[in-house]
C-alpha atoms as a PDB file:
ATOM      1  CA  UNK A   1     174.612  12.773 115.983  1.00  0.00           C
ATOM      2  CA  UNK A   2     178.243  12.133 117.711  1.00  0.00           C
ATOM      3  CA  UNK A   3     178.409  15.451 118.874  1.00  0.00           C
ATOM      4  CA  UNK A   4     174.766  15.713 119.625  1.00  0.00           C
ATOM      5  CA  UNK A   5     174.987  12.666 122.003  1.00  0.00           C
ATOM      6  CA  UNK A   6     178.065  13.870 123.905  1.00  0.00           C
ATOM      7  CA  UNK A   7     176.336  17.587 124.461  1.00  0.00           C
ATOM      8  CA  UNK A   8     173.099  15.989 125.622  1.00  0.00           C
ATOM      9  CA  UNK A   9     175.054  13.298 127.940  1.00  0.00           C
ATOM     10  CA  UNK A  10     177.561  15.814 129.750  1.00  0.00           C
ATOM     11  CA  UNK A  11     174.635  18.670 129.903  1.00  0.00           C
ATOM     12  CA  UNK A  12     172.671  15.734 131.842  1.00  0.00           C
ATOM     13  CA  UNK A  13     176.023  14.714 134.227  1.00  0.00           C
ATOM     14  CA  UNK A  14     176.041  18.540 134.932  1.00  0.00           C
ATOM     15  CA  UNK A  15     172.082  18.668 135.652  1.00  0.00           C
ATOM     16  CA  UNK A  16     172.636  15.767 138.239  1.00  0.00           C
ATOM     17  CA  UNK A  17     169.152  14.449 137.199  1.00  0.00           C
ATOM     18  CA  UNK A  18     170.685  11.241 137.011  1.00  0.00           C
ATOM     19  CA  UNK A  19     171.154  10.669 140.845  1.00  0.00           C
ATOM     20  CA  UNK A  20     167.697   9.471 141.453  1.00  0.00           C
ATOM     21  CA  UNK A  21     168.129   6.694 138.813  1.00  0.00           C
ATOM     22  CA  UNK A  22     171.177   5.750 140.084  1.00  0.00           C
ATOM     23  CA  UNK A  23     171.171   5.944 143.941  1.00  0.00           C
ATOM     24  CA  UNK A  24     167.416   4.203 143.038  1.00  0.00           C
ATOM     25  CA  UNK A  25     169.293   0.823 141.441  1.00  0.00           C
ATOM     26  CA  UNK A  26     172.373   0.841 143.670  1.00  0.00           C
ATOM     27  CA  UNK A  27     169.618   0.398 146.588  1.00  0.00           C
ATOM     28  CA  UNK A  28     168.053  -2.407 144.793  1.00  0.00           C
ATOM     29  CA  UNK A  29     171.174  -3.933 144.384  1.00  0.00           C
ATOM     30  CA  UNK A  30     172.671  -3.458 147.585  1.00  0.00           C
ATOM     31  CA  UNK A  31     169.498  -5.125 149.286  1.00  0.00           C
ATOM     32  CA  UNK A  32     168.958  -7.639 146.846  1.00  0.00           C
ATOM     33  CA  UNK A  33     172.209  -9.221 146.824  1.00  0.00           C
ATOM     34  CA  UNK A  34     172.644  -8.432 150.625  1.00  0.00           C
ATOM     35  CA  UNK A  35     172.507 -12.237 150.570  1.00  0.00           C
ATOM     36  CA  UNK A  36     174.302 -14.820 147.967  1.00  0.00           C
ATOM     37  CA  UNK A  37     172.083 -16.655 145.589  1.00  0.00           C
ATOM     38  CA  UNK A  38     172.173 -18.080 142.230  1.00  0.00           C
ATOM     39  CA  UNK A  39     173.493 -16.274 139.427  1.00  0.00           C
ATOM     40  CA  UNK A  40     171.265 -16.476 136.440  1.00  0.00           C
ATOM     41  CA  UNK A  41     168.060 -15.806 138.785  1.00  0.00           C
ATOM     42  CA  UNK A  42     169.375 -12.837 140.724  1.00  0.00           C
ATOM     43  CA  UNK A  43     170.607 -11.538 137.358  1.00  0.00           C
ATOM     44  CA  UNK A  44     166.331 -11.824 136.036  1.00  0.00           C
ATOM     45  CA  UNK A  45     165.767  -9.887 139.083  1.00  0.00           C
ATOM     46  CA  UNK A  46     168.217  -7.328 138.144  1.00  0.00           C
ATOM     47  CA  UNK A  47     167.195  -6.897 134.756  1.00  0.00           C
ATOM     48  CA  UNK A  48     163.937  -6.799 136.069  1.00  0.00           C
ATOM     49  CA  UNK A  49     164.462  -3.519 138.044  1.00  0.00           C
ATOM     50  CA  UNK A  50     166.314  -1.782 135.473  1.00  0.00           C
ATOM     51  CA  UNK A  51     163.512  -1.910 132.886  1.00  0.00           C
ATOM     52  CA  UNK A  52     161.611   0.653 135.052  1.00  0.00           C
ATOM     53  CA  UNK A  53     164.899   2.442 135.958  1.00  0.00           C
ATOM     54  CA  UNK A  54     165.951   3.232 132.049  1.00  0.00           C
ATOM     55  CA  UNK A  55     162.561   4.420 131.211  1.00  0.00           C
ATOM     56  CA  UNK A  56     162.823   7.326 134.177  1.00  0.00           C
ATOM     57  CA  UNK A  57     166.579   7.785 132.642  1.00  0.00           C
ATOM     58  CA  UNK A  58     165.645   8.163 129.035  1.00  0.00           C
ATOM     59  CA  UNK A  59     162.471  10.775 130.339  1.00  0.00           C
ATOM     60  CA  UNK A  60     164.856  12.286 132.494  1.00  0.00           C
ATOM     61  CA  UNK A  61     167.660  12.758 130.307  1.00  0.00           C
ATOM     62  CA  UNK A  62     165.238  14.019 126.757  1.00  0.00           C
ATOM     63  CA  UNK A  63     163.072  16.326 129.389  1.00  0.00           C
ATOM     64  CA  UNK A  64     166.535  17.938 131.128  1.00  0.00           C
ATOM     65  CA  UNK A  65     166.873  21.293 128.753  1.00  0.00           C
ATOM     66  CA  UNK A  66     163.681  23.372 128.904  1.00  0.00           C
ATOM     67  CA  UNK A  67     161.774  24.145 125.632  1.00  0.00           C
ATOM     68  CA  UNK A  68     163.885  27.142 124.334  1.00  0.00           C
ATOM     69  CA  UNK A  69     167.176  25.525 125.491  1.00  0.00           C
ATOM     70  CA  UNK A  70     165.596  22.247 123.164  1.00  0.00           C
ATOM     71  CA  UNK A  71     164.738  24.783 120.343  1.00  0.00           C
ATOM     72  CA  UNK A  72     168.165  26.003 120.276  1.00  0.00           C
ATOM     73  CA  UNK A  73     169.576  22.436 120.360  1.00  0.00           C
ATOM     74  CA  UNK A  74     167.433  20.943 117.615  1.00  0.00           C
ATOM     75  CA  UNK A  75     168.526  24.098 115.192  1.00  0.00           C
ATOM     76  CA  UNK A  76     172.162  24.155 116.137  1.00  0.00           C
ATOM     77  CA  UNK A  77     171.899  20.098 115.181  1.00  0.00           C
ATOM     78  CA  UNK A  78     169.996  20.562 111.942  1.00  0.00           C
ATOM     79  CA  UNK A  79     166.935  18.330 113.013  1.00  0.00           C
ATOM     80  CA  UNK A  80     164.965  16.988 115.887  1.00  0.00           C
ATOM     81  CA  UNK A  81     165.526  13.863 114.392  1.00  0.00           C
ATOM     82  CA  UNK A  82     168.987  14.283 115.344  1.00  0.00           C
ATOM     83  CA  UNK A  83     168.544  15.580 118.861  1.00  0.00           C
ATOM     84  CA  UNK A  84     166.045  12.612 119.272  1.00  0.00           C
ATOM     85  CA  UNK A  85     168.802  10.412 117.991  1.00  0.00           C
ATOM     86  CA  UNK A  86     171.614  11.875 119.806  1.00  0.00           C
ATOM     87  CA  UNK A  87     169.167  11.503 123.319  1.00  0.00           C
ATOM     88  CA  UNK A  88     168.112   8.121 123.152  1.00  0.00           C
ATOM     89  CA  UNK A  89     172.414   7.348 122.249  1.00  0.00           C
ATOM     90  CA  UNK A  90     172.859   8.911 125.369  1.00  0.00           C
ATOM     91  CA  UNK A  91     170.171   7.340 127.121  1.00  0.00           C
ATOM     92  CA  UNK A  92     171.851   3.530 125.881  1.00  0.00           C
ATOM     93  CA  UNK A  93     175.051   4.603 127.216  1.00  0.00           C
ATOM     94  CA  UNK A  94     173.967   5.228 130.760  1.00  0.00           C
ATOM     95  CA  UNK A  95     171.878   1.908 130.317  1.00  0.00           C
ATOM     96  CA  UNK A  96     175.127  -0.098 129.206  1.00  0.00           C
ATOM     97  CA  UNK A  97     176.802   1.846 132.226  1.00  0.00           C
ATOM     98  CA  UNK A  98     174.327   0.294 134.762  1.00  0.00           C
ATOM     99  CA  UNK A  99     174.460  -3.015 133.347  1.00  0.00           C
ATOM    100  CA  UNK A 100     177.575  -3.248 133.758  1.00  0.00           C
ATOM    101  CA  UNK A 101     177.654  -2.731 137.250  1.00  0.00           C
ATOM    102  CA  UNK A 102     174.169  -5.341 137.652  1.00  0.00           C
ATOM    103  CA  UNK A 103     176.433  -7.923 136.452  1.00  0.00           C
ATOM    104  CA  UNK A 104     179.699  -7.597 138.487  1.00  0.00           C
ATOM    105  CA  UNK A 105     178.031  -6.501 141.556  1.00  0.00           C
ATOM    106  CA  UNK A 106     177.098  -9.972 142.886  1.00  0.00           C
ATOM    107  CA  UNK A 107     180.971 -10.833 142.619  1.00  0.00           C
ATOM    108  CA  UNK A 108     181.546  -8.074 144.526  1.00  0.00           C
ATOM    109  CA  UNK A 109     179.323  -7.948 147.115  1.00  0.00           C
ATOM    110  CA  UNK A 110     179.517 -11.807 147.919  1.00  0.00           C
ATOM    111  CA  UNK A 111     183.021 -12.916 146.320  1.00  0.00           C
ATOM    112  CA  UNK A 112     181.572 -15.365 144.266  1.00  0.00           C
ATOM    113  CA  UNK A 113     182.897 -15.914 140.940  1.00  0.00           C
ATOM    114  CA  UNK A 114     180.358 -16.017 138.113  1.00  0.00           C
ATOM    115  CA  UNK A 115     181.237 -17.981 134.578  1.00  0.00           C
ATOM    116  CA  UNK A 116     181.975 -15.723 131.706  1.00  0.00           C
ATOM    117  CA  UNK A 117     179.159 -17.624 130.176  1.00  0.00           C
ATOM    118  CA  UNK A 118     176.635 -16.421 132.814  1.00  0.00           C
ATOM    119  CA  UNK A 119     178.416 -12.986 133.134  1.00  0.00           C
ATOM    120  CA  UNK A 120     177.341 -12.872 129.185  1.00  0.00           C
ATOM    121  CA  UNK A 121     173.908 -14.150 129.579  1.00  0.00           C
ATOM    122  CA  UNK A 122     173.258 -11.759 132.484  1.00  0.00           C
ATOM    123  CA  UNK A 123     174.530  -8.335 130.031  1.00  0.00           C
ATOM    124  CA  UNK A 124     172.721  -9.324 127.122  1.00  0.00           C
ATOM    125  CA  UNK A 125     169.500 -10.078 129.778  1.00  0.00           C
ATOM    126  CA  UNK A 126     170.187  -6.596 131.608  1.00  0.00           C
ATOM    127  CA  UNK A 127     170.561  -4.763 128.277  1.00  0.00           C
ATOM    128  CA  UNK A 128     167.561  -6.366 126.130  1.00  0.00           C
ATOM    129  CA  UNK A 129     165.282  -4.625 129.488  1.00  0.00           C
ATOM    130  CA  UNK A 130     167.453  -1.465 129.264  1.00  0.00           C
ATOM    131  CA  UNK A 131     166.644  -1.364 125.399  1.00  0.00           C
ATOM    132  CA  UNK A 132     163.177  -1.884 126.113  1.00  0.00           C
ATOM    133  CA  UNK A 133     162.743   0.771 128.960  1.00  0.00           C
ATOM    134  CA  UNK A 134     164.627   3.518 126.752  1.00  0.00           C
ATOM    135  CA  UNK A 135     162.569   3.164 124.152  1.00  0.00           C
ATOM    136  CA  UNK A 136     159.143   3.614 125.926  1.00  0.00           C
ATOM    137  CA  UNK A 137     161.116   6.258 128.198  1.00  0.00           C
ATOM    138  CA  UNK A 138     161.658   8.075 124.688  1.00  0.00           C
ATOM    139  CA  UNK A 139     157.639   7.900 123.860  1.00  0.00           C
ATOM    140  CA  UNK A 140     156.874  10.320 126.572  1.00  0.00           C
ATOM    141  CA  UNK A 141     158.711  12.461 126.614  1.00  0.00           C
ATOM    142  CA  UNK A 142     158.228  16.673 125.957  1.00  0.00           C
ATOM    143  CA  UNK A 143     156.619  17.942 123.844  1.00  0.00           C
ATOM    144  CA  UNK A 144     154.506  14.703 123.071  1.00  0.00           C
ATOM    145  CA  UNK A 145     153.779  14.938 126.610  1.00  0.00           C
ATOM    146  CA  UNK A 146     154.141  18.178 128.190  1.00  0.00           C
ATOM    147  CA  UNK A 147     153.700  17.664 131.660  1.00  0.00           C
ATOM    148  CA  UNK A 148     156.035  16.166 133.526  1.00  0.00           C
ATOM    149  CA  UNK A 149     153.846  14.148 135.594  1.00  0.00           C
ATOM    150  CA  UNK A 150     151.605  12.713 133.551  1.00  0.00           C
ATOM    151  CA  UNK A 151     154.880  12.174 131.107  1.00  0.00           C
ATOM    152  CA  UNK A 152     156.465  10.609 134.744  1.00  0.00           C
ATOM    153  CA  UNK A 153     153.081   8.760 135.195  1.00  0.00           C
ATOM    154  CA  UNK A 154     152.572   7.191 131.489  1.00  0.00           C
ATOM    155  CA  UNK A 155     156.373   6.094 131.299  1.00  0.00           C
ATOM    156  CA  UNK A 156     156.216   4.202 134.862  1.00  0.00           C
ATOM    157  CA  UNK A 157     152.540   2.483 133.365  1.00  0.00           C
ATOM    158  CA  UNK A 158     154.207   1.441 129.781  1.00  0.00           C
ATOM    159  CA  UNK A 159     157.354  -0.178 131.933  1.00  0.00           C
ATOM    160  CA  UNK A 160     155.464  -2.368 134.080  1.00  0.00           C
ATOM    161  CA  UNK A 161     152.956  -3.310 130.980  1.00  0.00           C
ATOM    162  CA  UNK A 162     156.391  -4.615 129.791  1.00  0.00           C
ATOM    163  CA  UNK A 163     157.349  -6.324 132.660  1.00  0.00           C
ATOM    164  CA  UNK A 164     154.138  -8.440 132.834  1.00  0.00           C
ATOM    165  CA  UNK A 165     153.340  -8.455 128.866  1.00  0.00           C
ATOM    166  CA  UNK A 166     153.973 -11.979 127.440  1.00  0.00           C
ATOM    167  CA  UNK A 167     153.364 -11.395 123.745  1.00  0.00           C
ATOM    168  CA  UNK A 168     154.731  -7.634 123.142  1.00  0.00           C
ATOM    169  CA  UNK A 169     157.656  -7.440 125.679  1.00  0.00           C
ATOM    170  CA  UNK A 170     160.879  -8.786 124.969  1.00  0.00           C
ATOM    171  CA  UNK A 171     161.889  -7.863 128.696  1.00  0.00           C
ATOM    172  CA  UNK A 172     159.321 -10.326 129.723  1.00  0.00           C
ATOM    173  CA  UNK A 173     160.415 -13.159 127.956  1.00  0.00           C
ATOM    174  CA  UNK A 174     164.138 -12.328 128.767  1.00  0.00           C
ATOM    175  CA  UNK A 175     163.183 -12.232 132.506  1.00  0.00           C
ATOM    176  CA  UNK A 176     161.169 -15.494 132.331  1.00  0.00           C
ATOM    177  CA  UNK A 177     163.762 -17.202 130.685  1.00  0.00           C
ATOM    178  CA  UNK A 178     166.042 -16.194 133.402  1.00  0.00           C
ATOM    179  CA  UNK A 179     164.033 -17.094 136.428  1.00  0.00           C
ATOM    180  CA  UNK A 180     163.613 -20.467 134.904  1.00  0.00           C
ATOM    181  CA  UNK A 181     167.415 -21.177 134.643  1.00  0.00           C
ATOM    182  CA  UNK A 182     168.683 -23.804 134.633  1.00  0.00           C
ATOM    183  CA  UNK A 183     168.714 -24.747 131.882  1.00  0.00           C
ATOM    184  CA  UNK A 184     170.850 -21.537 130.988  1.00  0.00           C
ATOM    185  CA  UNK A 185     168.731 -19.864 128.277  1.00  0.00           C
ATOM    186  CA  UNK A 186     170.641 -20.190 124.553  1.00  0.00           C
ATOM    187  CA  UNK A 187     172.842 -17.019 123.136  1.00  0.00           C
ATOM    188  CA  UNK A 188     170.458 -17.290 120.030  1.00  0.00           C
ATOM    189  CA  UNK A 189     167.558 -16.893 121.987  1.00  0.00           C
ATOM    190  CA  UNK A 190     168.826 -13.776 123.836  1.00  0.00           C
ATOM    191  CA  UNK A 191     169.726 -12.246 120.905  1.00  0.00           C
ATOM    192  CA  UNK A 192     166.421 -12.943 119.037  1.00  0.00           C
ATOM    193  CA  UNK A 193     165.094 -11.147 122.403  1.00  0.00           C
ATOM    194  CA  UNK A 194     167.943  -8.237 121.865  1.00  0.00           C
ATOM    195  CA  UNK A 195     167.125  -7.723 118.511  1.00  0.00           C
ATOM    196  CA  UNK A 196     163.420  -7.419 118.673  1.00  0.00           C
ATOM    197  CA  UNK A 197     164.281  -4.765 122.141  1.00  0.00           C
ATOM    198  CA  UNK A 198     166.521  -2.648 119.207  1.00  0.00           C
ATOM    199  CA  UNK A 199     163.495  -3.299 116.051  1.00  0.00           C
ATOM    200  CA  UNK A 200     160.871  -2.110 119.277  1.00  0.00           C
ATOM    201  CA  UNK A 201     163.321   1.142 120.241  1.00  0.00           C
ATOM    202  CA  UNK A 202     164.160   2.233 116.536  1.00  0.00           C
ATOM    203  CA  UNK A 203     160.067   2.509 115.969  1.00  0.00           C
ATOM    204  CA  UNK A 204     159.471   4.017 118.525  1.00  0.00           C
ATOM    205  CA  UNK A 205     162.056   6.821 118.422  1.00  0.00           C
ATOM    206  CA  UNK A 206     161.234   7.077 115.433  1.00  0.00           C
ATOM    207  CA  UNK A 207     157.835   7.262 115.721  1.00  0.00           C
ATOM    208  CA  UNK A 208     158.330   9.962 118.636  1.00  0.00           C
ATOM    209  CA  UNK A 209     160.128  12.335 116.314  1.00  0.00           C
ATOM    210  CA  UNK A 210     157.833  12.580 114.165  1.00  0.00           C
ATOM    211  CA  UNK A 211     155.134  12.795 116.778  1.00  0.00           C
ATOM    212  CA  UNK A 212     157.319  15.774 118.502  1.00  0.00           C
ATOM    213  CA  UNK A 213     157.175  17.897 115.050  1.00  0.00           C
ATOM    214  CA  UNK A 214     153.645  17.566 114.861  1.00  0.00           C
ATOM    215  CA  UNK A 215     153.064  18.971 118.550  1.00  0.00           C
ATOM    216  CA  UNK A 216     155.592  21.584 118.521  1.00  0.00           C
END
């Protein structure tokens, strides 16, 4: 699944389907931090936007070979459960990639240091929504949905049901908790929050695999 991951990833940096996504989140955070603010606030705003932003990266990234390039992959890797696995690995890594950059970008841009306490709340916060937008990303994906804009459509409609859900998103609580700080939310709360984003994403992969073999 390794291997599977790194083929998928560096077939999707050659595709450049991945410049949307990005040049899309670098805008957000080039206007939204065009003036300082608070740290653990901006960073809720942050994670916010990304939520919708990994669920166009995971569609992009599963949808990027066309059906008979996909065929090919899925024998060559023994199972689509593998290629499904090896997508959404890839899909995590570009979401840990952006993350990354949502957290040091305010220190950048304004030359305000941030503690490494907040630096930590605002990665786990920006990759709980990440977590959460891969995995419904990953639901809609060809050939459970085989056009691309209704797939587009239904992916953009789960993310902001989890931006505004109370009871099933775990981005929404993450984000709340942010906005409200201070108090600075507790590490065991975020990763009660983190772990129920990575319980939500392992069903639902796994429930797309299966779904993808019966629509073939």
């Amino acid at each position: 699944m390794t291997a599977v991951a790194r083929y998928v990833l560096a077939d999707y940096m050659r595709s450049q389907r991945y410049l949307p996504q990005l040049v899309s989140y670098l805008g957000f955070l080039a206007i939204f931090y065009a003036f300082p603010g608070t740290a653990l606030p901006g960073y809720g705003a942050s994670a916010a936007a990304l939520l919708p932003i990994s669920v166009w990266l995971a569609l992009s990234l599963h949808n990027t070979e066309d059906p008979l390039q996909a065929a090919v992959t899925i024998v060559n890797a023994g199972s689509r459960w593998r290629v499904t696995i090896g997508k959404t690995s890839a899909a995590l890594a570009g979401v840990l990639a952006l993350s990354g950059i949502a957290v040091i970008w305010p220190m950048v841009s304004s030359g305000m240091l941030h503690t490494p306490t907040d630096l930590a709340v605002g990665l786990f916060a920006h990759l709980t929504c990440g977590i959460t937008g891969v995995a419904l990303g990953t639901c809609c994906t060809r050939p459970i949905i085989k056009r691309q804009g209704y797939a587009f459509a239904t992916a953009l409609l789960l993310g902001l049901i989890a931006l505004v859900s109370r009871l099933l998103s775990p981005a929404n609580q993450t984000i709340r908790l942010l906005s409200g700080a201070p108090p600075r939310p507790s590490f065991t709360e975020l990763l009660l929050l983190m772990g129920w984003a990575l319980i939500m994403l392992v069903a639902l992969t796994s429930m797309s695999s299966w779904l993808a073999q019966r629509r073939r």
